[in-house]
Protein backbone atom coordinates (compact mmCIF):
# COMPACT_ATOMS: atom_id res chain seq x y z
CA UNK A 1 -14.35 3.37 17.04
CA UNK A 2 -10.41 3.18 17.74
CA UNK A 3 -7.95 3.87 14.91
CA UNK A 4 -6.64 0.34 13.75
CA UNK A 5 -3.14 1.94 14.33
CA UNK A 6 -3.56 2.63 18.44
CA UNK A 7 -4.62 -0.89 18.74
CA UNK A 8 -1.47 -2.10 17.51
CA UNK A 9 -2.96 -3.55 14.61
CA UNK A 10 -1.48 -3.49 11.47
CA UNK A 11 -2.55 -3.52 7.63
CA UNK A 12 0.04 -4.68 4.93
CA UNK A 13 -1.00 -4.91 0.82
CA UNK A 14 0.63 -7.83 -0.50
CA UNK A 15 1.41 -8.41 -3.90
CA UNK A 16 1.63 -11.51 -6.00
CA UNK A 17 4.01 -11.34 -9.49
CA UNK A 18 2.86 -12.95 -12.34
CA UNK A 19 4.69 -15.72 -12.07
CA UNK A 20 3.46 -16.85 -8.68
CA UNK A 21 -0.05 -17.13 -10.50
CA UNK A 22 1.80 -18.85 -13.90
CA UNK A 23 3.33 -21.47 -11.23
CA UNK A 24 0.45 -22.51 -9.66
CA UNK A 25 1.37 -21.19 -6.14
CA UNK A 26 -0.43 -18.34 -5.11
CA UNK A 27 -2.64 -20.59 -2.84
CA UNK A 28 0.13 -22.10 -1.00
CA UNK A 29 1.79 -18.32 -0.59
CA UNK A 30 -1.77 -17.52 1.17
CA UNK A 31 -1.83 -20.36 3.22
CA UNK A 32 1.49 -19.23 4.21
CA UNK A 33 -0.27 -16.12 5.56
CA UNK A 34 -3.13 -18.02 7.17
CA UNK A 35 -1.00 -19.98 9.29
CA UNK A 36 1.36 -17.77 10.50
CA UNK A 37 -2.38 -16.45 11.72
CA UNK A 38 -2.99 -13.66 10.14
CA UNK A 39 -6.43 -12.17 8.95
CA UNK A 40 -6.67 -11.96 4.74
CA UNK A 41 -9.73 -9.05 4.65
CA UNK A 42 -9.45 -8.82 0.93
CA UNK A 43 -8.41 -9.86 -2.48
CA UNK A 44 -8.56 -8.71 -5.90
CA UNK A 45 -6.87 -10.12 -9.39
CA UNK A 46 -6.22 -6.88 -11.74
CA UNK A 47 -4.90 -7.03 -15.03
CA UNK A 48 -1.88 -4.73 -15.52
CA UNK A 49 -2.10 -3.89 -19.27
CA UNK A 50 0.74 -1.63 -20.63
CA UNK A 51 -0.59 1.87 -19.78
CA UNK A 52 -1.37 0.80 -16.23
CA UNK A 53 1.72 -0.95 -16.04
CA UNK A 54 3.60 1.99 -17.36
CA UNK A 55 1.85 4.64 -14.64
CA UNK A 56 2.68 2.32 -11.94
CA UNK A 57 5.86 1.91 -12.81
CA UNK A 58 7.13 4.93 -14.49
CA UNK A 59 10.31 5.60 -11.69
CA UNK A 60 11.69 2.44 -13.41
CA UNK A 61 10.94 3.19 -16.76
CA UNK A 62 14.69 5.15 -17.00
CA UNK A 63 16.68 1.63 -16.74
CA UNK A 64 15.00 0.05 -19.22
């Protein structure tokens, strides 16, 4: 099976901040995606608690 990449097809992770979900919008930002018609192959909800947050983020954690 061709590489995804030679096809000239692309994969992007896309992110949705907390306050997209607080708002009430995330469905509108992926209906966004669908019509510009692109292909959603996945979704997941995670909950950052602190230490995850903290690992994920730790090049930021200087300015803080």
């Amino acid at each position: 099976m061709a590489n995804p990449s030679e096809l000239g097809i692309e994969r992007t992770l896309v992110l949705l901040k907390p306050d997209a979900l607080a708002r009430g919008i995330a469905g509108r930002i992926i209906t966004r995606f669908e019509d510009s018609a692109l292909k959603i192959v996945g979704t997941k909800m995670k909950h950052m608690d602190a230490d995850f947050t903290r690992k994920h983020y730790f090049d930021l954690e200087a300015y803080s």
